[in-house]
Structure formats: C-alpha cells, structure tokens
PDB file of N, CA and C in Angstrom:
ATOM      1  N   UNK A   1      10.803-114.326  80.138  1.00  0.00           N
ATOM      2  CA  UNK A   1       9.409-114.613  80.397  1.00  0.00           C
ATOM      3  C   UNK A   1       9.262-116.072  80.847  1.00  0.00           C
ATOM      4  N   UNK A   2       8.570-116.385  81.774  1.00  0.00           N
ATOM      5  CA  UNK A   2       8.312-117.753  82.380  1.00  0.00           C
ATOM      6  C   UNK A   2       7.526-118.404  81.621  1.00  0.00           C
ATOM      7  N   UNK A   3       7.903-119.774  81.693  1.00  0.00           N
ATOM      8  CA  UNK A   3       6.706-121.075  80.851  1.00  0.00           C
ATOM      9  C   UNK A   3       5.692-120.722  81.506  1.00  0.00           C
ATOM     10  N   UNK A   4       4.450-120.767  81.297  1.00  0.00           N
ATOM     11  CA  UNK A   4       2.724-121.120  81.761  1.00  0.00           C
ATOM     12  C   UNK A   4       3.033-122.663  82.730  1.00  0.00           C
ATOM     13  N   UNK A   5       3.630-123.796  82.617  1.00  0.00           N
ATOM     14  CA  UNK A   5       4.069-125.019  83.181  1.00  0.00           C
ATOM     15  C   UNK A   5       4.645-124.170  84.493  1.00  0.00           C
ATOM     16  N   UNK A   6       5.792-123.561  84.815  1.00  0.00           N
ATOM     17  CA  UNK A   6       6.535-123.133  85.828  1.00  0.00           C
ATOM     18  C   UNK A   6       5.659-121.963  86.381  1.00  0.00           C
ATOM     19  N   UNK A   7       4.819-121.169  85.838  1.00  0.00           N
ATOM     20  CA  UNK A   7       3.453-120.532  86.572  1.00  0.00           C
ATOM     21  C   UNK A   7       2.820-120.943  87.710  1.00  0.00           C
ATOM     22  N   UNK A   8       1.967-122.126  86.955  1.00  0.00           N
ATOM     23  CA  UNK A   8       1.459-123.039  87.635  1.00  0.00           C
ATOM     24  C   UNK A   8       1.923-124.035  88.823  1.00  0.00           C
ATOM     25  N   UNK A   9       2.886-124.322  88.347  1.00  0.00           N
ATOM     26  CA  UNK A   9       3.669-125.053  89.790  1.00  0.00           C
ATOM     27  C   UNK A   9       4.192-124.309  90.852  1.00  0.00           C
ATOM     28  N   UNK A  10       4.392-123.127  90.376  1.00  0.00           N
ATOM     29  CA  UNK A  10       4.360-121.888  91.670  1.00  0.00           C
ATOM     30  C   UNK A  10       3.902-121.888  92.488  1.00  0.00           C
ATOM     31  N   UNK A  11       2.247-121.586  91.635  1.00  0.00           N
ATOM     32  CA  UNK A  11       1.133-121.150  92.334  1.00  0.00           C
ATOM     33  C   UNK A  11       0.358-122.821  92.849  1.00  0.00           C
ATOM     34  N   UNK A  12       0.938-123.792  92.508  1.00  0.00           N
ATOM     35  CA  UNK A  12       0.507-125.040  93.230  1.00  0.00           C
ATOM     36  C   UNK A  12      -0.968-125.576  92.178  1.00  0.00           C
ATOM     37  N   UNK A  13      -1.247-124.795  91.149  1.00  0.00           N
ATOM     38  CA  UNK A  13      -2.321-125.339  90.437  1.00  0.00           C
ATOM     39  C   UNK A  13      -2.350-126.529  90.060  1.00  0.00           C
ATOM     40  N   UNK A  14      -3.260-127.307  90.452  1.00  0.00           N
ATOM     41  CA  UNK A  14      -3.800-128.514  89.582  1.00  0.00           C
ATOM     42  C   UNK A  14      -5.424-128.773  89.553  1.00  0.00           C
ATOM     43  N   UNK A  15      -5.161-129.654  88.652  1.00  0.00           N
ATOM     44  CA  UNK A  15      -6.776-129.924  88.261  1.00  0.00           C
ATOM     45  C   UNK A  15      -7.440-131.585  88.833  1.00  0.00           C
ATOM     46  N   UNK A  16      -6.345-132.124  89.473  1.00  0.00           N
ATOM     47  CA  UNK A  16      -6.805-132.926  90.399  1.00  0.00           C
ATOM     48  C   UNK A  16      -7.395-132.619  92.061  1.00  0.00           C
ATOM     49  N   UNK A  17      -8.510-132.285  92.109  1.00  0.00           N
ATOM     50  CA  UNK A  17      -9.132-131.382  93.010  1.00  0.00           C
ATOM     51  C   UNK A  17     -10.509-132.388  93.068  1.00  0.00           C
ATOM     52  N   UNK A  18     -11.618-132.194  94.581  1.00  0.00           N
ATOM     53  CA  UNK A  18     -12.644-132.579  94.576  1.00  0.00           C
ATOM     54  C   UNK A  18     -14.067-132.388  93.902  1.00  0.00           C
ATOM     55  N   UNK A  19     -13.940-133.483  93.044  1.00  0.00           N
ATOM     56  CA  UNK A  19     -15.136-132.783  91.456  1.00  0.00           C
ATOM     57  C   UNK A  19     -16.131-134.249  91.862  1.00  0.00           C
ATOM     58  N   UNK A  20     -17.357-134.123  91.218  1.00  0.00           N
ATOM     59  CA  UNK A  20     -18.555-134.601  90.836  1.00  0.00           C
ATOM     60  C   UNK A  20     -17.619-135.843  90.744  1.00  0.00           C
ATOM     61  N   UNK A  21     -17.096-136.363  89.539  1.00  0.00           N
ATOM     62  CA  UNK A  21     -16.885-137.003  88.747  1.00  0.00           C
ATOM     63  C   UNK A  21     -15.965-137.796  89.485  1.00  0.00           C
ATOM     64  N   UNK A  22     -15.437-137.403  90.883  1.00  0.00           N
ATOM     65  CA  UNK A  22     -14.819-138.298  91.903  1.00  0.00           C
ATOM     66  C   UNK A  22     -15.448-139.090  92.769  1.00  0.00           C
ATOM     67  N   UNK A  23     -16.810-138.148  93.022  1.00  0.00           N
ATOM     68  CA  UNK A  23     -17.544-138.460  94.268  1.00  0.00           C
ATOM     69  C   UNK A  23     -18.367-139.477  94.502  1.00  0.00           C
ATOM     70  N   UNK A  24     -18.238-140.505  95.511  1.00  0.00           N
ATOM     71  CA  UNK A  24     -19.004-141.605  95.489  1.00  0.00           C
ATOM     72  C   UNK A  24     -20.605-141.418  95.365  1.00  0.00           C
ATOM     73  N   UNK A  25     -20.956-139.519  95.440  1.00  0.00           N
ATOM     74  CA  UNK A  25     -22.692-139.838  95.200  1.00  0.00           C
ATOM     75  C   UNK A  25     -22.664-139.786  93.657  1.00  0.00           C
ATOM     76  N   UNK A  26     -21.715-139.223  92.877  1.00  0.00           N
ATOM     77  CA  UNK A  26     -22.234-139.379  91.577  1.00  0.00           C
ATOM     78  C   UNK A  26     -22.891-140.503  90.931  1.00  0.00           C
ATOM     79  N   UNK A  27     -23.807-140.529  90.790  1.00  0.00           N
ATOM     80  CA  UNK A  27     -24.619-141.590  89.594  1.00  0.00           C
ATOM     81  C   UNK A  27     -24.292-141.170  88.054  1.00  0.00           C
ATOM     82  N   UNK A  28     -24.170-142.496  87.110  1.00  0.00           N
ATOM     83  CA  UNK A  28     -24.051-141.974  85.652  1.00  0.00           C
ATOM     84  C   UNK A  28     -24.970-143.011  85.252  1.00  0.00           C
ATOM     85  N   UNK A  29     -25.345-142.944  83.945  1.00  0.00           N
ATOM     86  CA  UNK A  29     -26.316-144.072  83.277  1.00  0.00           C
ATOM     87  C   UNK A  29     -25.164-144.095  82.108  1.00  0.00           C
ATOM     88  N   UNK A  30     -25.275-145.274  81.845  1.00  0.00           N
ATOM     89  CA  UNK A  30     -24.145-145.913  80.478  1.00  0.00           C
ATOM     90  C   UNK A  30     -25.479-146.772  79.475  1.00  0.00           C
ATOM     91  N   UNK A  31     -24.916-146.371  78.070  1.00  0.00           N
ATOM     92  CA  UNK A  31     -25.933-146.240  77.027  1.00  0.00           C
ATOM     93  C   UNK A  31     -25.282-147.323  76.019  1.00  0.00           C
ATOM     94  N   UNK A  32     -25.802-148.565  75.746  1.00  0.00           N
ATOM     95  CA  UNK A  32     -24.835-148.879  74.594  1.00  0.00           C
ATOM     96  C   UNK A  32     -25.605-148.287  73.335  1.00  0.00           C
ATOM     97  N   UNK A  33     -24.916-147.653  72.100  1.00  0.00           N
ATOM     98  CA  UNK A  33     -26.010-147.802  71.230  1.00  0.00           C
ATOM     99  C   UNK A  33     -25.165-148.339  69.745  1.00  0.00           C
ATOM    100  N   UNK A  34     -26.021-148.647  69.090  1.00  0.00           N
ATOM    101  CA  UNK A  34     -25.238-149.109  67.619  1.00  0.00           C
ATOM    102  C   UNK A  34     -25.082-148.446  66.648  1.00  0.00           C
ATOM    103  N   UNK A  35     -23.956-147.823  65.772  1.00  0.00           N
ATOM    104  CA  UNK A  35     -23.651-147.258  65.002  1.00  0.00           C
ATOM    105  C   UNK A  35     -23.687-147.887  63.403  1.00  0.00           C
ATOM    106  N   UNK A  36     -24.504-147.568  62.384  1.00  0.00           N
ATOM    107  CA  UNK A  36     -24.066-147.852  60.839  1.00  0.00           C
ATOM    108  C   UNK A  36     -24.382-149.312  61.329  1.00  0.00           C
ATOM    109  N   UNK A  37     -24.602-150.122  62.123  1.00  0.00           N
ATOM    110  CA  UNK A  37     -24.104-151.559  62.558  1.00  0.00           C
ATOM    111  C   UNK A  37     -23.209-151.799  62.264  1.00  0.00           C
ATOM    112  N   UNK A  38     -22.165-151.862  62.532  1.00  0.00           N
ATOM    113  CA  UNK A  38     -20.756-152.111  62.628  1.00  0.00           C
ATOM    114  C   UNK A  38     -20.014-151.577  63.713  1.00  0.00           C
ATOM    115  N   UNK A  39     -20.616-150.581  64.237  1.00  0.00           N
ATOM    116  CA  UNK A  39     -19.747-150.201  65.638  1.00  0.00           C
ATOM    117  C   UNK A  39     -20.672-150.304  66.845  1.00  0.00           C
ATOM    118  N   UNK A  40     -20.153-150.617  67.703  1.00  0.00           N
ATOM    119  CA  UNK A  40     -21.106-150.230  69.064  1.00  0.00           C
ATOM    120  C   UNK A  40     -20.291-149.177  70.244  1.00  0.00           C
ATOM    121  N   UNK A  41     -20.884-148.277  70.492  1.00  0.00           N
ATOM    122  CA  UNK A  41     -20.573-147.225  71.534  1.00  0.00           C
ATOM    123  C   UNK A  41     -20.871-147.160  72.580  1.00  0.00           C
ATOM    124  N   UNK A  42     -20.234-146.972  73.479  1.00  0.00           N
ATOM    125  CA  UNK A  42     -21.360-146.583  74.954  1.00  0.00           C
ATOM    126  C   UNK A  42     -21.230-145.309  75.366  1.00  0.00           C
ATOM    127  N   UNK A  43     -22.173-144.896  75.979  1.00  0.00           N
ATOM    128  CA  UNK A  43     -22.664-143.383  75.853  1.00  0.00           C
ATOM    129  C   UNK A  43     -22.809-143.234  77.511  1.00  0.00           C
ATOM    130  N   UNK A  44     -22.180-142.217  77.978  1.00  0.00           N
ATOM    131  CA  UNK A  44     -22.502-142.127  79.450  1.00  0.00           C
ATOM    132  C   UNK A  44     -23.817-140.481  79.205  1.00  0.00           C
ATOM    133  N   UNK A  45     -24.361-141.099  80.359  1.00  0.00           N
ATOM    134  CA  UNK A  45     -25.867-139.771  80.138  1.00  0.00           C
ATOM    135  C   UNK A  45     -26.356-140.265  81.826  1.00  0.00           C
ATOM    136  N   UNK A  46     -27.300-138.692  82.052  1.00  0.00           N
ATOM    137  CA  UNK A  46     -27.845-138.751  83.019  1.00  0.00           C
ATOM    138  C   UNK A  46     -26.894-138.531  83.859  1.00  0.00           C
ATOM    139  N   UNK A  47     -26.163-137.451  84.367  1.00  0.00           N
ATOM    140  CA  UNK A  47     -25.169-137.317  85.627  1.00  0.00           C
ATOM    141  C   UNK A  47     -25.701-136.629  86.283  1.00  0.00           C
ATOM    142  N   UNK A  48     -26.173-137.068  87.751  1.00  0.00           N
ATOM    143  CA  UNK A  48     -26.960-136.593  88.784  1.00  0.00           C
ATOM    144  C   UNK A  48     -26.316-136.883  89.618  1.00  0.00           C
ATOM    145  N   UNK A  49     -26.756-135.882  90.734  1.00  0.00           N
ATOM    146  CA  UNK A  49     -25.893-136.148  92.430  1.00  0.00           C
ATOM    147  C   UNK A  49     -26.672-137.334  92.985  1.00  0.00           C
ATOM    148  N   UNK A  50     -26.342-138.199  93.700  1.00  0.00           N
ATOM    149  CA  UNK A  50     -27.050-139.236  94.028  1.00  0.00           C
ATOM    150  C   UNK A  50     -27.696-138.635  95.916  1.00  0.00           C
ATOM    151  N   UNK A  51     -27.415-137.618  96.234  1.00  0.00           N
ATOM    152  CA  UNK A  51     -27.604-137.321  97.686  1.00  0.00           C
ATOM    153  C   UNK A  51     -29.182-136.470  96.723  1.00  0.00           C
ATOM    154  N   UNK A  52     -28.642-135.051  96.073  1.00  0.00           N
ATOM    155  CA  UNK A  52     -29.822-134.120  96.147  1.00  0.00           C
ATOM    156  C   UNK A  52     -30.655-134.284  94.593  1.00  0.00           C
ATOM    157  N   UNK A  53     -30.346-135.889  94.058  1.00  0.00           N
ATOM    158  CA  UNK A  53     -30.735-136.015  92.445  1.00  0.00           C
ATOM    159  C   UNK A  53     -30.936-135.155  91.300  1.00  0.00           C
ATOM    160  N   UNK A  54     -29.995-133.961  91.486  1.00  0.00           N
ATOM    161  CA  UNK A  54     -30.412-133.118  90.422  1.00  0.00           C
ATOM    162  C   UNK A  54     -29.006-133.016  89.691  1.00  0.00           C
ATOM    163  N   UNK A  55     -29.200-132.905  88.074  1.00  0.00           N
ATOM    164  CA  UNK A  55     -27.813-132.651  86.662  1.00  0.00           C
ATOM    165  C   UNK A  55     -26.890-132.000  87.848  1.00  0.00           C
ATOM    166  N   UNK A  56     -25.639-132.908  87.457  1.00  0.00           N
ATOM    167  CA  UNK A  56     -24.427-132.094  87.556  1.00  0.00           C
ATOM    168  C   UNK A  56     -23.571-132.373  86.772  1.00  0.00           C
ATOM    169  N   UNK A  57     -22.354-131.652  86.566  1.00  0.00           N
ATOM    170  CA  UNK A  57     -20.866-131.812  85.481  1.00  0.00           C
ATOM    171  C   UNK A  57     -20.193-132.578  86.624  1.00  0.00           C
ATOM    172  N   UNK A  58     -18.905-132.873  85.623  1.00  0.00           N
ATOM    173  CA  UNK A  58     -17.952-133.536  86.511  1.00  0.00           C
ATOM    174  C   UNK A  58     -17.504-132.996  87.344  1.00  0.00           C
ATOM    175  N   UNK A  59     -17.504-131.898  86.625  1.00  0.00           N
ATOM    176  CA  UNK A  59     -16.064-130.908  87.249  1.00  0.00           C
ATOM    177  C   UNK A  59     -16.944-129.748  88.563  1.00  0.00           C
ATOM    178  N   UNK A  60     -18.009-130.170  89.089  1.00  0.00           N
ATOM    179  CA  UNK A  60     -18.910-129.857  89.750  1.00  0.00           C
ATOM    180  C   UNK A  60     -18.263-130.326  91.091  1.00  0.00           C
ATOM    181  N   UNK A  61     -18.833-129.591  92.446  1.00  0.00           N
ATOM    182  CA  UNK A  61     -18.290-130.015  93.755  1.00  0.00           C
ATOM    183  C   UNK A  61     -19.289-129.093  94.765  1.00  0.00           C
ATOM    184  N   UNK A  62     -19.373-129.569  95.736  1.00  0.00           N
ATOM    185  CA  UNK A  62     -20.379-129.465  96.916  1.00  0.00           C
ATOM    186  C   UNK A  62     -19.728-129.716  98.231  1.00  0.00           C
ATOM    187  N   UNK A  63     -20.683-129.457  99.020  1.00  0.00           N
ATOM    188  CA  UNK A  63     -20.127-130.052 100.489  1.00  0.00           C
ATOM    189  C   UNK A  63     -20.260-130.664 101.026  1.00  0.00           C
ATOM    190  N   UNK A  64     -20.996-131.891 100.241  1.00  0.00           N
ATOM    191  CA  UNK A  64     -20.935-133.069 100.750  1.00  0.00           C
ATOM    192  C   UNK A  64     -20.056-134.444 100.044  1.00  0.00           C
ATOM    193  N   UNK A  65     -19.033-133.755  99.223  1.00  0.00           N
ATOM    194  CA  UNK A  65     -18.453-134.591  98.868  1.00  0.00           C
ATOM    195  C   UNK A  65     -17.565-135.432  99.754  1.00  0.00           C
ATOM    196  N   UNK A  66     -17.384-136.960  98.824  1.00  0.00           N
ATOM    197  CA  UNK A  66     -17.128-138.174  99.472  1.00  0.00           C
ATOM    198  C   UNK A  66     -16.156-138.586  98.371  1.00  0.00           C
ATOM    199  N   UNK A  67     -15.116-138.959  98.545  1.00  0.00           N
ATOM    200  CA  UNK A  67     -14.160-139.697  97.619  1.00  0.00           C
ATOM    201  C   UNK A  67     -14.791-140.702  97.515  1.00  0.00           C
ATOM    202  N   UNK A  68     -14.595-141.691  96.148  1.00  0.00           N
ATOM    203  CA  UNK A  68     -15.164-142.901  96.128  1.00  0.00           C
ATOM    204  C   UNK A  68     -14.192-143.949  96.614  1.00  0.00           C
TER     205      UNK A  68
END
C-alpha cells in the first residue's frame, strides 16, 4: 500500500496554489488587544477583497487574482 506523501506527489498536489491570502487585493485589519494585562495579542479581523469589498477566507481565489 502506498504512503498518502507518495499519492500526492504523483498526482502533483500542493497547497501552495493562488488563495486570498496571497493576493495583493486582500485587505486584513490587525487588532492589538490586552489579555489578563500581562499579555498583548494581535488579532487579524475583517478579511475582505479589496477589488469587490466583500468577507473572504484565505484559502479563497477569483479571477482577478494578483500575486503580491
């Protein structure tokens, strides 16, 4: 029986592919906020296409994508 690893390289799969989360229209908003006070976090929120401004995931893709 074949590894799932040697599957995939067969069939040429990867997950480096044209996503949202590459694309120079993506917009994100970065959040600092404070924890217990003692920690501070930053929080990414708000991921919108910056061409048609509406929610997208990263792993989202269109046809107007643009490498950044």
């Amino acid at each position: 029986m074949k590894k799932i690893a040697d599957i995939k390289a067969e069939m040429g799969f990867t997950t480096a592919g044209p996503r949202c989360g590459t694309c120079k229209h993506f917009t994100i908003e970065k959040e600092t906020v404070e924890i217990w006070s003692t920690r501070i976090c930053t929080i990414d929120k708000n991921w919108r296409c910056g061409i048609g401004g509406f929610i997208v995931a990263k792993s989202g893709y269109c046809n107007y994508y643009e490498r950044q």
